[in-house]
C-alpha atoms as a PDB file:
ATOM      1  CA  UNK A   1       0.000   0.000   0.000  1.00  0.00           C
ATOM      2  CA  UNK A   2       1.350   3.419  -0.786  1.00  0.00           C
ATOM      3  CA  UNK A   3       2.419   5.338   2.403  1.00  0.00           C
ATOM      4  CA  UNK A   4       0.039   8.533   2.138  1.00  0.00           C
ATOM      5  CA  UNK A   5       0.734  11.627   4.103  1.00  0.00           C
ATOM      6  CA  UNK A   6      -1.698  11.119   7.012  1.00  0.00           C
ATOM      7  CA  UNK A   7      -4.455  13.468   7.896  1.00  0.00           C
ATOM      8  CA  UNK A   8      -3.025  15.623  11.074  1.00  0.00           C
ATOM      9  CA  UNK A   9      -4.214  13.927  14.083  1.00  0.00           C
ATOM     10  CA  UNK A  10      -5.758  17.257  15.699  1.00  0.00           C
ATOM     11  CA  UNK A  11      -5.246  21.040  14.727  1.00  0.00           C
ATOM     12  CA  UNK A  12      -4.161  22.089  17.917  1.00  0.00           C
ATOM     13  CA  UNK A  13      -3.271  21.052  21.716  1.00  0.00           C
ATOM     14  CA  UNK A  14      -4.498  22.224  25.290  1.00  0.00           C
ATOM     15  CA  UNK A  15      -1.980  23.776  27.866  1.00  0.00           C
ATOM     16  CA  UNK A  16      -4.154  24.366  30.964  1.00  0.00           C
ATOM     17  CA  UNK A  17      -6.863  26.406  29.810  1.00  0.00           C
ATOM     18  CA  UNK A  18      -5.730  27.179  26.721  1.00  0.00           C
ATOM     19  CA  UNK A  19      -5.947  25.548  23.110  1.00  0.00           C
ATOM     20  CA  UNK A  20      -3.305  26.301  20.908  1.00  0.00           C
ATOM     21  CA  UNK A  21      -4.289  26.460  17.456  1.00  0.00           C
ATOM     22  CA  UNK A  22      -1.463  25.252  15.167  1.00  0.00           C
ATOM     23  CA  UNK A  23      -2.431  26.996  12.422  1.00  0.00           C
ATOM     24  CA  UNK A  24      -1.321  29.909  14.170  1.00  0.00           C
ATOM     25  CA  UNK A  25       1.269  28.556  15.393  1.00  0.00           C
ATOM     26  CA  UNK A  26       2.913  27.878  12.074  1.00  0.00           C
ATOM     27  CA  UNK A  27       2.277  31.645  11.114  1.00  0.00           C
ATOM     28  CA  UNK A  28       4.442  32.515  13.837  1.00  0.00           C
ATOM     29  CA  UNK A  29       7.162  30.397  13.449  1.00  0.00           C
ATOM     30  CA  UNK A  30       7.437  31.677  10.157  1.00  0.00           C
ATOM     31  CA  UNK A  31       6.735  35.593  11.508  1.00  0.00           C
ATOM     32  CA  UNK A  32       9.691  34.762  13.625  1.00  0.00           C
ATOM     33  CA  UNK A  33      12.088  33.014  10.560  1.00  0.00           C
ATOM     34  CA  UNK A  34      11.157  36.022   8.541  1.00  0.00           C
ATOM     35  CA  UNK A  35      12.446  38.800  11.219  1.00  0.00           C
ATOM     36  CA  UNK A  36      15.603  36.761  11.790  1.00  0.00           C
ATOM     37  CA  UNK A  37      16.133  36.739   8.394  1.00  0.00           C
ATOM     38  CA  UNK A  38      15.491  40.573   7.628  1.00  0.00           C
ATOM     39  CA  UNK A  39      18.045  41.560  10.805  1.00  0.00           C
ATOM     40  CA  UNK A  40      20.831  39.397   9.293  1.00  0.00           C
ATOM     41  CA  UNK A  41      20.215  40.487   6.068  1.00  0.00           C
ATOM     42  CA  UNK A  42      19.818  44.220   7.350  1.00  0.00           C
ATOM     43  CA  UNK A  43      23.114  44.183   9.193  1.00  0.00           C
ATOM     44  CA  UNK A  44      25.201  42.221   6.340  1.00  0.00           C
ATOM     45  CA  UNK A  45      24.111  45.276   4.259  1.00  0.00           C
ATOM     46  CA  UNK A  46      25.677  47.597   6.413  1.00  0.00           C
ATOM     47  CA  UNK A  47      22.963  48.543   8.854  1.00  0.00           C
ATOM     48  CA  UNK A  48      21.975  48.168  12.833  1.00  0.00           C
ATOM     49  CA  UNK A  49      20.897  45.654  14.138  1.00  0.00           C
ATOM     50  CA  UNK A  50      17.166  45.861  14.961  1.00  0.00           C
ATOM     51  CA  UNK A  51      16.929  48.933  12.813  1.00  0.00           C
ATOM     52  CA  UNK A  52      14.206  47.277  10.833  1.00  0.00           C
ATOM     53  CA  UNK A  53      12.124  45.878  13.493  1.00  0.00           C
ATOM     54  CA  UNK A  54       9.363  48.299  13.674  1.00  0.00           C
ATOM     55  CA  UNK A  55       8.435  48.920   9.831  1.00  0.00           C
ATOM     56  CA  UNK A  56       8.818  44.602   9.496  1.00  0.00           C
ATOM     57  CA  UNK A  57       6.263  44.804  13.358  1.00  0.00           C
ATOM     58  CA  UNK A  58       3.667  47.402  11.277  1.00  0.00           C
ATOM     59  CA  UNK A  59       4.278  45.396   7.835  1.00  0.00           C
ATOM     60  CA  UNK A  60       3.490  42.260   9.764  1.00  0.00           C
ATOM     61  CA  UNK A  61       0.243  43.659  11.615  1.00  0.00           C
ATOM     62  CA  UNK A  62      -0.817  45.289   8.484  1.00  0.00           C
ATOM     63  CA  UNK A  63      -0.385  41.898   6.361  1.00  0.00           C
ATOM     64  CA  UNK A  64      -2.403  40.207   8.378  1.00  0.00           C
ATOM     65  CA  UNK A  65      -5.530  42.455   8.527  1.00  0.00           C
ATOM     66  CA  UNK A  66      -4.941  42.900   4.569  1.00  0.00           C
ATOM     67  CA  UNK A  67      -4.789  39.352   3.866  1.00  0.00           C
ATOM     68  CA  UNK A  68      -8.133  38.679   6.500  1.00  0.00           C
ATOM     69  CA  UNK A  69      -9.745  41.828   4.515  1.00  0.00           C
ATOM     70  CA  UNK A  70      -9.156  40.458   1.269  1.00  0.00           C
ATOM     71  CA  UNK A  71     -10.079  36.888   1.928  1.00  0.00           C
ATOM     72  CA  UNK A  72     -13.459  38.393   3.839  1.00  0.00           C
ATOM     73  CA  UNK A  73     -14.540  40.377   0.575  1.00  0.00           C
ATOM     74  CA  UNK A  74     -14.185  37.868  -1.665  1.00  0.00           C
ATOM     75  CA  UNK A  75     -16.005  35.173   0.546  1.00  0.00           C
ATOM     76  CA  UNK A  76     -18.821  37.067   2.446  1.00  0.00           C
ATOM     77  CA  UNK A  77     -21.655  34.036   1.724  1.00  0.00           C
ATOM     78  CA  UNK A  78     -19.752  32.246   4.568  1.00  0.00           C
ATOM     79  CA  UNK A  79     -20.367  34.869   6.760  1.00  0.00           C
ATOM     80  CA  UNK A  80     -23.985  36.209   6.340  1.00  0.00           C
ATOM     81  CA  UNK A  81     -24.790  33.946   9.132  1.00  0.00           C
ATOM     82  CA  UNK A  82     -22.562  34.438  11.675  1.00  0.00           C
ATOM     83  CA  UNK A  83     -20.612  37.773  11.390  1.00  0.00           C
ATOM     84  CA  UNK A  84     -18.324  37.039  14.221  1.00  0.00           C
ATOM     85  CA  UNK A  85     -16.637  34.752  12.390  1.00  0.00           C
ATOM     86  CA  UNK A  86     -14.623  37.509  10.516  1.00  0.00           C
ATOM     87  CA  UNK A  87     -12.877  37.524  13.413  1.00  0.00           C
ATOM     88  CA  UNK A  88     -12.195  33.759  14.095  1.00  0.00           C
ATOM     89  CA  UNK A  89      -8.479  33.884  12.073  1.00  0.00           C
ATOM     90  CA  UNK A  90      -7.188  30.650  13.721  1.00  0.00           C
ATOM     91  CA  UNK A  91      -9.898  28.410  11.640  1.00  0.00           C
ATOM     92  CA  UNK A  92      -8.074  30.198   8.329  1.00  0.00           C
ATOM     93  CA  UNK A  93      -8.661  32.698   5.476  1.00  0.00           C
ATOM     94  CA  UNK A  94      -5.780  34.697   4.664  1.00  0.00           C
ATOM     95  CA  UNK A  95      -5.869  36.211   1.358  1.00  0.00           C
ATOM     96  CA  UNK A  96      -2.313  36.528   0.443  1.00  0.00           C
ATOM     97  CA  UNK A  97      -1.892  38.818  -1.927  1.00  0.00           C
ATOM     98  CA  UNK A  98      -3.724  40.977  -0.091  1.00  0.00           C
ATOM     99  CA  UNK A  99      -1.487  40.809   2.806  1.00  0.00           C
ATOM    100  CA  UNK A 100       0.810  40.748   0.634  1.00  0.00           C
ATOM    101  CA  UNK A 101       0.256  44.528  -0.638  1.00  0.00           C
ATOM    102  CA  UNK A 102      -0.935  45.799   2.376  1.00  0.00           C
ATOM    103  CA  UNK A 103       1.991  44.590   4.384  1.00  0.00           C
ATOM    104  CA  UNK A 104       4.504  45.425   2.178  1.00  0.00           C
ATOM    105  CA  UNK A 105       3.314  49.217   1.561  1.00  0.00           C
ATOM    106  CA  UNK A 106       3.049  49.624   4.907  1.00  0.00           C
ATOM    107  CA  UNK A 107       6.447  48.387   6.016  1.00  0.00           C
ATOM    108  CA  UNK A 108       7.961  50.565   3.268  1.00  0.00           C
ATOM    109  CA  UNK A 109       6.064  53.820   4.613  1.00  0.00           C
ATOM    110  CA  UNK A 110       7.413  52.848   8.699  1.00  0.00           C
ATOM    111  CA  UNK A 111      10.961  52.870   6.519  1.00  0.00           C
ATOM    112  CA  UNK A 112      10.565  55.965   4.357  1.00  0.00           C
ATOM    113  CA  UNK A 113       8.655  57.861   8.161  1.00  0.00           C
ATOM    114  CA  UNK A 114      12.265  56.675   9.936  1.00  0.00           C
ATOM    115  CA  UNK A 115      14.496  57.927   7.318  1.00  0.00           C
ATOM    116  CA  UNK A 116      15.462  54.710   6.212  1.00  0.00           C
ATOM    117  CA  UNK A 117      16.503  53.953   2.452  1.00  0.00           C
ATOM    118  CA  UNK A 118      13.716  52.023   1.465  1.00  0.00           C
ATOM    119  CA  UNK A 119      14.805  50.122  -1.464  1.00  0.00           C
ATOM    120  CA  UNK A 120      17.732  49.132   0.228  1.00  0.00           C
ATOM    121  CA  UNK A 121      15.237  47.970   3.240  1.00  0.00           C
ATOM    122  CA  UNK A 122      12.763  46.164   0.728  1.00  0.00           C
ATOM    123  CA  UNK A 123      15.390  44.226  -0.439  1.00  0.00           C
ATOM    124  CA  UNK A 124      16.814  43.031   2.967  1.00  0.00           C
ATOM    125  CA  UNK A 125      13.033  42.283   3.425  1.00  0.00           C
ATOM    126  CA  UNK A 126      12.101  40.410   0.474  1.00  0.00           C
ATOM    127  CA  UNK A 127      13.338  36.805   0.821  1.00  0.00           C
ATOM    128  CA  UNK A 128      12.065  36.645   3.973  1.00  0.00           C
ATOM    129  CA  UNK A 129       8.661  36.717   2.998  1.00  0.00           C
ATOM    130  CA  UNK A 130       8.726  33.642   1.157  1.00  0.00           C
ATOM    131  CA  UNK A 131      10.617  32.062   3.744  1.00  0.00           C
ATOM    132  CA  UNK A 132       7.907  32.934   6.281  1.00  0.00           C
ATOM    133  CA  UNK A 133       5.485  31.542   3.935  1.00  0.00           C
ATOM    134  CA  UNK A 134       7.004  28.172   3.175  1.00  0.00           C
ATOM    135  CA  UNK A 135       6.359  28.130   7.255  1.00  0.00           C
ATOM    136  CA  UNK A 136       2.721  29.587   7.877  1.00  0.00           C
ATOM    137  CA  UNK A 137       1.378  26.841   4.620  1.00  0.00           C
ATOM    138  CA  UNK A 138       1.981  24.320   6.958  1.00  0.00           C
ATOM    139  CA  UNK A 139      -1.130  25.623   8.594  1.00  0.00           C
ATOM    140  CA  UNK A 140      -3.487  24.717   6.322  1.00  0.00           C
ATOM    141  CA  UNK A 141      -2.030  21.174   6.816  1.00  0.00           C
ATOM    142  CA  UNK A 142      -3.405  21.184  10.036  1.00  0.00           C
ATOM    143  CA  UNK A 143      -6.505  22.737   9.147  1.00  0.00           C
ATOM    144  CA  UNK A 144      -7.042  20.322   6.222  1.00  0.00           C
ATOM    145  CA  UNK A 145      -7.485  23.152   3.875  1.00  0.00           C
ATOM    146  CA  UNK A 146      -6.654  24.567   0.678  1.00  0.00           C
ATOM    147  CA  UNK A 147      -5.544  21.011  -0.886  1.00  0.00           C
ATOM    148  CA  UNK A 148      -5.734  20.252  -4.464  1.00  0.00           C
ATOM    149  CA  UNK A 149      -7.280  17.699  -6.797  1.00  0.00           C
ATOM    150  CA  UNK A 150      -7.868  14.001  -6.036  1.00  0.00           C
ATOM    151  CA  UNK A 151      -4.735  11.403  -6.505  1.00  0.00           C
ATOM    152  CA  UNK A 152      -3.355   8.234  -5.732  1.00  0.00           C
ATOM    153  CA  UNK A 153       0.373   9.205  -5.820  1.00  0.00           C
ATOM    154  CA  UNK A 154       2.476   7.964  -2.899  1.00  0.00           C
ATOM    155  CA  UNK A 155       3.072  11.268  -1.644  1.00  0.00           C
ATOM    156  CA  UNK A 156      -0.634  12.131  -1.477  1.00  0.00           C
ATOM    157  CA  UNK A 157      -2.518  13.988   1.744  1.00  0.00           C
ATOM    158  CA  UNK A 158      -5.098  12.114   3.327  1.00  0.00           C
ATOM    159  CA  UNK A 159      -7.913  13.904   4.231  1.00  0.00           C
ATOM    160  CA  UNK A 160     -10.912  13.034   6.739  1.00  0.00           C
ATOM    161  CA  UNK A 161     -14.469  12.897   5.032  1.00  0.00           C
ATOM    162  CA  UNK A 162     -15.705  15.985   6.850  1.00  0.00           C
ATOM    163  CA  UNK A 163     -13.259  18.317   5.120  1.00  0.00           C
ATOM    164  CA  UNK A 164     -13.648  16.525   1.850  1.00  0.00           C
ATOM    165  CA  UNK A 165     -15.454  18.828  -0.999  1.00  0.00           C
ATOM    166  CA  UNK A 166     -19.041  17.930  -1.865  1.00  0.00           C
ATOM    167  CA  UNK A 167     -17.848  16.910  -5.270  1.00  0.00           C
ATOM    168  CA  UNK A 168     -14.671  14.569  -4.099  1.00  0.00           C
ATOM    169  CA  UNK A 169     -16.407  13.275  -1.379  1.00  0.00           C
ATOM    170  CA  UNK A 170     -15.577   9.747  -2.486  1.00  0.00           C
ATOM    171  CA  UNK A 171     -11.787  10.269  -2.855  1.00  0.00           C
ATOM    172  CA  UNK A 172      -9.623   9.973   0.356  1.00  0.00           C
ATOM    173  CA  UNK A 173      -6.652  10.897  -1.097  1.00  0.00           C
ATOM    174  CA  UNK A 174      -5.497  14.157  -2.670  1.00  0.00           C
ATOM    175  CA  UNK A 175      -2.829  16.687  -3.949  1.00  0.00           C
ATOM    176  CA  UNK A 176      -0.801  18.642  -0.830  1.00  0.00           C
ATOM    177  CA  UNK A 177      -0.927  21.967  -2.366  1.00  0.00           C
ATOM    178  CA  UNK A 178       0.363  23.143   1.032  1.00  0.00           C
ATOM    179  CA  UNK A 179       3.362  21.130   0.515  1.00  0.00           C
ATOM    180  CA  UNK A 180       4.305  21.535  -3.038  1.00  0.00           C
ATOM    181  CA  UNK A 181       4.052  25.653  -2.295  1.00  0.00           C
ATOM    182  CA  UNK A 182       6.001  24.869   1.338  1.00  0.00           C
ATOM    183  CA  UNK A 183       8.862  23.853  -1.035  1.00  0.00           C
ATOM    184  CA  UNK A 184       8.349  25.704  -3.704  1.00  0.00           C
ATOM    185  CA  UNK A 185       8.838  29.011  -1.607  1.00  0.00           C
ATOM    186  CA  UNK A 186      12.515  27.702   0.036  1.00  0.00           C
ATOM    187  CA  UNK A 187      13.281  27.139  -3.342  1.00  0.00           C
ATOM    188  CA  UNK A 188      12.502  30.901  -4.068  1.00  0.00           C
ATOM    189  CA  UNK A 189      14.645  31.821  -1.109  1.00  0.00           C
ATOM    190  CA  UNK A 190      17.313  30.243  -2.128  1.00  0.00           C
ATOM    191  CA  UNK A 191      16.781  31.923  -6.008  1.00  0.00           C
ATOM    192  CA  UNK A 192      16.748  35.372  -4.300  1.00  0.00           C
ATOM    193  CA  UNK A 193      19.632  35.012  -1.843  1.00  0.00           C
ATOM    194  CA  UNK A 194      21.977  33.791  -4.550  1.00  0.00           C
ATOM    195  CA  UNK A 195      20.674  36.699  -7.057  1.00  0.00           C
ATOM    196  CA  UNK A 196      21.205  39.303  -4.131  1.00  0.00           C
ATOM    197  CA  UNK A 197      24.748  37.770  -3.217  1.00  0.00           C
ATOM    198  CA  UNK A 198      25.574  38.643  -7.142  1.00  0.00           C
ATOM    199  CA  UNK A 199      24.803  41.931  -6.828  1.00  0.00           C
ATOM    200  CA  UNK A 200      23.737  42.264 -10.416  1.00  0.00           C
ATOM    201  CA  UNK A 201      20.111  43.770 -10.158  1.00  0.00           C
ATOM    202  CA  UNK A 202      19.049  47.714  -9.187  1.00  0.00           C
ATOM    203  CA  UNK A 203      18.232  48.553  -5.342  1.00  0.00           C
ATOM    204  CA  UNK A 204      14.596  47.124  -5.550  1.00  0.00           C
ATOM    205  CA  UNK A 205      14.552  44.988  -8.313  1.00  0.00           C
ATOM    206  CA  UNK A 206      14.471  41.872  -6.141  1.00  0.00           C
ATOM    207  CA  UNK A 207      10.930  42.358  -4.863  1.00  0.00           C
ATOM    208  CA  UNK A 208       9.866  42.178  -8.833  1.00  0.00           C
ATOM    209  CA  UNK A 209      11.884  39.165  -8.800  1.00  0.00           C
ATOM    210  CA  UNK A 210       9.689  37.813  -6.030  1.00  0.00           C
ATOM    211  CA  UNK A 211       6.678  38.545  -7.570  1.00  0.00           C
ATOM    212  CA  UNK A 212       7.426  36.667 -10.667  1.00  0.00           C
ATOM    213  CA  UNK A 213       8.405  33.673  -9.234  1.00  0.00           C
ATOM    214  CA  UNK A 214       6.070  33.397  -6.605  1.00  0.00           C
ATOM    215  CA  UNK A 215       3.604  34.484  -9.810  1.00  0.00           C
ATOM    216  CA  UNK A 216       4.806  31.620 -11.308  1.00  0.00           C
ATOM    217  CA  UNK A 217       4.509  29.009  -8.840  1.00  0.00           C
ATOM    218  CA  UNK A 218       1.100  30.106  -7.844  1.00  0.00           C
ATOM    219  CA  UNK A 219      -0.419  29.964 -11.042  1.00  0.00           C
ATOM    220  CA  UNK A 220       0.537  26.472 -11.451  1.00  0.00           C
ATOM    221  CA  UNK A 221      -0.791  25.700  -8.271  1.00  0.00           C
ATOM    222  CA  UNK A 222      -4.261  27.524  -8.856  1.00  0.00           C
ATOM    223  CA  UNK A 223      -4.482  24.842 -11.590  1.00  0.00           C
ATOM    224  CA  UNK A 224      -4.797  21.888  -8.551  1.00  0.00           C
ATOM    225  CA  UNK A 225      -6.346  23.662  -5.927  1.00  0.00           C
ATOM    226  CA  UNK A 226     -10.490  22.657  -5.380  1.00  0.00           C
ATOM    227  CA  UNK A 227     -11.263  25.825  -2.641  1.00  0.00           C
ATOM    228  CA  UNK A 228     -11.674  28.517  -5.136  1.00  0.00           C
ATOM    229  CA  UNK A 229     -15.126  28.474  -6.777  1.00  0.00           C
ATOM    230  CA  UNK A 230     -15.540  31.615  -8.606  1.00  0.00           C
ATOM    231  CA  UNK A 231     -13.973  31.028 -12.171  1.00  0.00           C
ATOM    232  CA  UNK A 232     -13.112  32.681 -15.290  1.00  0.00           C
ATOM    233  CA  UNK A 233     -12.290  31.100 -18.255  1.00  0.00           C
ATOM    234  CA  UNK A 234     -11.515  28.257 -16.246  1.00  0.00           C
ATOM    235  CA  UNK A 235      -8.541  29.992 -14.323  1.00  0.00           C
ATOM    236  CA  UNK A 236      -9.395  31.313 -10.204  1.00  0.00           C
ATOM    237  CA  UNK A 237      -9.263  34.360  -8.931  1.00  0.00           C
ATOM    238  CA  UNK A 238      -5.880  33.921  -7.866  1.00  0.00           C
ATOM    239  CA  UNK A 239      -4.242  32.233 -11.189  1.00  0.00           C
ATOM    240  CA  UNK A 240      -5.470  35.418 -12.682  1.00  0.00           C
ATOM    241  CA  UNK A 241      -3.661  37.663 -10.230  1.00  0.00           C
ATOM    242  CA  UNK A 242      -0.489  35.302 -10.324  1.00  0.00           C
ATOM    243  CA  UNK A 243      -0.491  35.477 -14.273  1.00  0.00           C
ATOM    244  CA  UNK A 244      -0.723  39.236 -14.206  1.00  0.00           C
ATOM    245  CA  UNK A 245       2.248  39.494 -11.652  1.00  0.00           C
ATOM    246  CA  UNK A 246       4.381  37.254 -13.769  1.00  0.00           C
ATOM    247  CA  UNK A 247       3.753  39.128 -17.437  1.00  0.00           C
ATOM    248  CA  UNK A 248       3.648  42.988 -15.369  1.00  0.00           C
ATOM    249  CA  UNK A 249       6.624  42.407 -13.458  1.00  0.00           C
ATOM    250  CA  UNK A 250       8.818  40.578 -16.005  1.00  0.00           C
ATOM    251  CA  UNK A 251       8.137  43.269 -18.092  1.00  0.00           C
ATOM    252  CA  UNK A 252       8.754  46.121 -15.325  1.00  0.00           C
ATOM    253  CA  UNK A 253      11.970  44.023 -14.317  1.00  0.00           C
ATOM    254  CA  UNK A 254      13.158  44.114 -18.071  1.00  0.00           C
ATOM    255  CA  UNK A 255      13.077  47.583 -18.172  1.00  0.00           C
ATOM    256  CA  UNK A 256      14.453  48.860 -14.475  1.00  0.00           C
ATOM    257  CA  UNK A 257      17.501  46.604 -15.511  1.00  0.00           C
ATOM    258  CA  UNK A 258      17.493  47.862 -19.169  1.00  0.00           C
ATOM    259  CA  UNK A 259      17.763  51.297 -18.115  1.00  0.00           C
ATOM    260  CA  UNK A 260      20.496  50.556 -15.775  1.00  0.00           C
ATOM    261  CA  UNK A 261      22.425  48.873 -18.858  1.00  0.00           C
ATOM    262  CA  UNK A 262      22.500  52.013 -20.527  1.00  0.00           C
ATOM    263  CA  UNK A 263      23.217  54.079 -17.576  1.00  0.00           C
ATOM    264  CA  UNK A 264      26.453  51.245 -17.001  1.00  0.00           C
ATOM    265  CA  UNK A 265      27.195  52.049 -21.325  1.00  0.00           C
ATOM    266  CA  UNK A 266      26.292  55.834 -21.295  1.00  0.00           C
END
């Protein structure tokens, strides 16, 4: 029999009074790779240590309630009945692109309010984002959400009937999304630390850099994932957003670098 990856056993533990919800948990294991990563980063670039604490704090706060925002608009059928539940994070719902946008302008404007140079902060910042994410998609492991398409591979996610879609409700096994984009983004990390160590891009070009890859792998995995039911021509919400970062910032990429090429000839 193939060996599956089992359902998780629980999404969260007691300690006394309190239930920890490992969905959060994950997030902040990956809030907390993310700020050691910007400080190291930060101070291998020449500046203090802890310097970038407090726009990376706001950028943080602000990511969250833009992703939550995002994911609230564009689902508010599953809240009609109970409101409160916009509020009930820990059982998922993080839009990230949202948080994405929202988190990153604000960190920039904490920078630019501090007198910081902000494109040299952004791209201290940027590969920690993915690095934070390939941490907080473990998550939705434990939630048993946001998995893709039925299959009987041997590295295939379990999943218990009652988070099954209506429409797979037969299938037991299917695609860890969470997992392919877990790895996916430390690959990404690894892309942009190499391309910063080269030095061979424009102060802020690596955050376009981001976007196209993470563009990239997102589409693809838009194709597997079953949670998103609006659809146009076939493609999510999402694989239409990913698309549009990969063809805008390739292009905006191309030409930040081509006009530094001429600046380098002129």
């Amino acid at each position: 029999m193939p060996a599956f990856i089992p359902a998780p056993p629980a999404n969260g533990f007691s300690l006394g009074p309190l239930f920890f919800h490992l969905y959060g948990l994950c997030i902040a294991l990956g809030v907390l790779a993310a700020f050691w990563l910007v400080n190291r980063r930060w101070v291998q670039a020449g500046g203090k240590p802890g310097e970038l604490e407090r726009p990376a704090i706001w950028g943080v706060v602000a990511g969250f309630l833009g992703g939550r925002l995002g994911y609230v608009i564009t689902h508010t059928g599953d809240f009609r009945d109970n409101p409160l539940e916009v509020f009930a994070i820990w059982q998922g719902g993080l839009a990230l692109y949202g948080g994405l946008t929202v988190g990153i302008l604000t960190g920039l404007w904490v920078a630019r309010r501090r007198g910081l140079p902000v494109l040299r902060a952004l791209d201290a910042a940027i590969p920690a984002i993915p690095l934070a994410q390939a941490f907080g998609r473990w998550g939705n492991y434990f939630n048993q959400e946001l998995f893709g398409t039925p299959t009987t591979l041997p590295w295939a996610l379990e999943v218990d009937p009652e988070h099954r879609p209506d429409r797979y409700a037969e299938f037991a096994t299917f695609h860890p999304t969470f997992l392919y984009e877990s790895l996916y983004n430390l690959g990404v990390v690894a892309i942009l630390l190499r391309v910063s160590a080269t030095r061979r891009l424009r102060p802020g070009s690596l955050s376009l850099l981001y976007l196209i890859l993470y563009g990239a792998g997102r589409f693809g995995l838009e194709l597997l994932r079953t949670d998103t039911t609006y659809r146009l021509a076939g493609l999510s919400r999402n694989a239409w957003i990913s698309l549009a970062l990969v063809i805008g910032g390739s292009l905006w990429l191309w030409l930040r670098e081509r006009r530094k090429e001429r600046e380098w000839s002129s």
